[in-house]
C-alpha atoms as a PDB file:
ATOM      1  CA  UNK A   1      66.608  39.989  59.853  1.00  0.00           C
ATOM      2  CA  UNK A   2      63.668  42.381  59.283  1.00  0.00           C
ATOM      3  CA  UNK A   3      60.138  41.510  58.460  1.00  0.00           C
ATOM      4  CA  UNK A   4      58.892  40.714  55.537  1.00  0.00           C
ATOM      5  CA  UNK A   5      57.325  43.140  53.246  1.00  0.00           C
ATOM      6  CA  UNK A   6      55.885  40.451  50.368  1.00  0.00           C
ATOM      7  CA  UNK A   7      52.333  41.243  51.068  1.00  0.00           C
ATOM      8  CA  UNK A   8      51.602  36.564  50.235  1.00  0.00           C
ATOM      9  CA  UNK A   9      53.439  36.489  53.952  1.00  0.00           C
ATOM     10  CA  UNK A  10      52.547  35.995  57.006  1.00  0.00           C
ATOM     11  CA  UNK A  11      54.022  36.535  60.422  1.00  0.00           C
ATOM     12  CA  UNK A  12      52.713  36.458  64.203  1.00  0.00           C
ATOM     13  CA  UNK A  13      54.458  36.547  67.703  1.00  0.00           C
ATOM     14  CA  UNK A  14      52.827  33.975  69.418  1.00  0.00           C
ATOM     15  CA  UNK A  15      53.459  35.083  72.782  1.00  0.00           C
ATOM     16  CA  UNK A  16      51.589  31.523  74.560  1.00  0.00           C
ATOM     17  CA  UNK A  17      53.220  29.088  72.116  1.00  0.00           C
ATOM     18  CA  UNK A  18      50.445  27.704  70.755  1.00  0.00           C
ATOM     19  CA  UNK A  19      51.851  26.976  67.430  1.00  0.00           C
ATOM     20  CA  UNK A  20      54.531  25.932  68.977  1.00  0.00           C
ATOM     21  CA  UNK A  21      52.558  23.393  70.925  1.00  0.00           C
ATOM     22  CA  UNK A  22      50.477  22.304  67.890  1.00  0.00           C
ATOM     23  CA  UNK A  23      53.758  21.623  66.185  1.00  0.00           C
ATOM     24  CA  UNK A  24      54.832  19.026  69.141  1.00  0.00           C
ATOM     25  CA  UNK A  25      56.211  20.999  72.419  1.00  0.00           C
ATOM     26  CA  UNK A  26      55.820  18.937  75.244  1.00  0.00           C
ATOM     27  CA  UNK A  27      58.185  21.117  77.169  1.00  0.00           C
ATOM     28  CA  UNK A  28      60.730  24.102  77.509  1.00  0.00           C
ATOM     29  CA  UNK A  29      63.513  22.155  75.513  1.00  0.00           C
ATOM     30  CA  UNK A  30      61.571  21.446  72.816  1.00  0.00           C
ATOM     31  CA  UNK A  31      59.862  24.663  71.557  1.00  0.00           C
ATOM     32  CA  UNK A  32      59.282  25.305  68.430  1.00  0.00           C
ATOM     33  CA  UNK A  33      61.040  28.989  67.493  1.00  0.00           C
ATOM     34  CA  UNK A  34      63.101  30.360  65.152  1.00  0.00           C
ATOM     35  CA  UNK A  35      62.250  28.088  62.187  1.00  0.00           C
ATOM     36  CA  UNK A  36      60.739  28.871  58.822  1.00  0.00           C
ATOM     37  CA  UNK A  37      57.752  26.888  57.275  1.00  0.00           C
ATOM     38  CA  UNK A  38      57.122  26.829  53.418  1.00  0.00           C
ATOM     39  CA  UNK A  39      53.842  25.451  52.316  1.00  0.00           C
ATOM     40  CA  UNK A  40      51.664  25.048  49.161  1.00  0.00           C
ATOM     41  CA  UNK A  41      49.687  27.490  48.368  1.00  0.00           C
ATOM     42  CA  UNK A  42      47.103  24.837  48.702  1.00  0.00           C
ATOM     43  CA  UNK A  43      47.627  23.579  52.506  1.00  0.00           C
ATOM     44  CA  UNK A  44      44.565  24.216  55.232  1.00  0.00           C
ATOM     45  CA  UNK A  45      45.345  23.970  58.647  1.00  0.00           C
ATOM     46  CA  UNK A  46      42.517  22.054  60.336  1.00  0.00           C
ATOM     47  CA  UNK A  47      43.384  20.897  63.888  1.00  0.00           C
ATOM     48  CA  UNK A  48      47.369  20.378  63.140  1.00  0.00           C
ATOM     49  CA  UNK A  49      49.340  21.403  61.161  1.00  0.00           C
ATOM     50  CA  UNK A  50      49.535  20.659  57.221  1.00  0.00           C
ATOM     51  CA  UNK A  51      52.452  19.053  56.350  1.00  0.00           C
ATOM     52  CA  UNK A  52      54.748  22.115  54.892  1.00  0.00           C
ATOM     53  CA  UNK A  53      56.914  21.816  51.651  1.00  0.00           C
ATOM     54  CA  UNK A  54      60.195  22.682  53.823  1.00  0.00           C
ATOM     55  CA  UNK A  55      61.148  23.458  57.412  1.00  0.00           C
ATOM     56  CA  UNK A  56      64.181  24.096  59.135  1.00  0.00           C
ATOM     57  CA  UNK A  57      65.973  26.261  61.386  1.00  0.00           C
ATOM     58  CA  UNK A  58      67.202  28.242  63.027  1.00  0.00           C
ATOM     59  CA  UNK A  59      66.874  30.925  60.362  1.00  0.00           C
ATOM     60  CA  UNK A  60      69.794  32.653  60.011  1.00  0.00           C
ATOM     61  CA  UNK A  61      71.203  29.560  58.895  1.00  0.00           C
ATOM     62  CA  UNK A  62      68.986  27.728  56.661  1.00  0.00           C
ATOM     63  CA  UNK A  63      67.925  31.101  54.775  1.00  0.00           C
ATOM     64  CA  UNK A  64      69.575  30.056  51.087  1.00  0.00           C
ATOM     65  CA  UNK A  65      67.242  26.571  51.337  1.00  0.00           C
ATOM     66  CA  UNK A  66      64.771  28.743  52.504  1.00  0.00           C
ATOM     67  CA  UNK A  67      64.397  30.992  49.575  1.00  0.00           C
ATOM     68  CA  UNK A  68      65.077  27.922  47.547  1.00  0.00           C
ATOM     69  CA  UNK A  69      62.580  26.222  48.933  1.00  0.00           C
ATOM     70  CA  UNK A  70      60.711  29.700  48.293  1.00  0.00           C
ATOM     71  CA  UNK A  71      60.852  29.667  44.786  1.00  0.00           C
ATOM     72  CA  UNK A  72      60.229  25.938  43.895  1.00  0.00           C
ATOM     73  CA  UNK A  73      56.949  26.415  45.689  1.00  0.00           C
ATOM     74  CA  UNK A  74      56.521  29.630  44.059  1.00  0.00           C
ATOM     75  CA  UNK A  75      57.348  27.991  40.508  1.00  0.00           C
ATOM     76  CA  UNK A  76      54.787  25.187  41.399  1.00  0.00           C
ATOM     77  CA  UNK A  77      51.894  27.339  41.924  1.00  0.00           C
ATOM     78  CA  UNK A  78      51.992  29.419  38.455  1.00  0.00           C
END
């Protein structure tokens, strides 16, 4: 995988996991990595996290319900 060069992206390395924590971690065997998160172009994140249009991992093998998921939110925001 490579980043992404769609400039409506955005990535991080979160090096102290605190997305990870905000998204439930309570320990090492549940961290939250390698997933992808679709949301609306609407969503705020205020505290938590909003509640995103699709998530699932681990990428490499959720990436064609990824992109669908992708495009549907894509389609809903024109």
């Amino acid at each position: 995988m490579k980043r992404i060069s769609d400039s409506r992206v955005q990535q991080y390395w979160d090096q102290s996991r605190l997305s990870s924590k905000a998204m439930g971690e309570h320990d090492r065997s549940s961290v939250v990595w390698d997933r992808v998160f679709v949301y609306s172009g609407e969503a705020v994140w205020e505290g938590s996290p909003p509640e995103p249009l699709f998530k699932d991992g681990p990428v490499i093998r959720v990436v064609p319900a990824f992109e669908n998921a992708v495009q549907r939110a894509t389609a809903a925001n024109r």
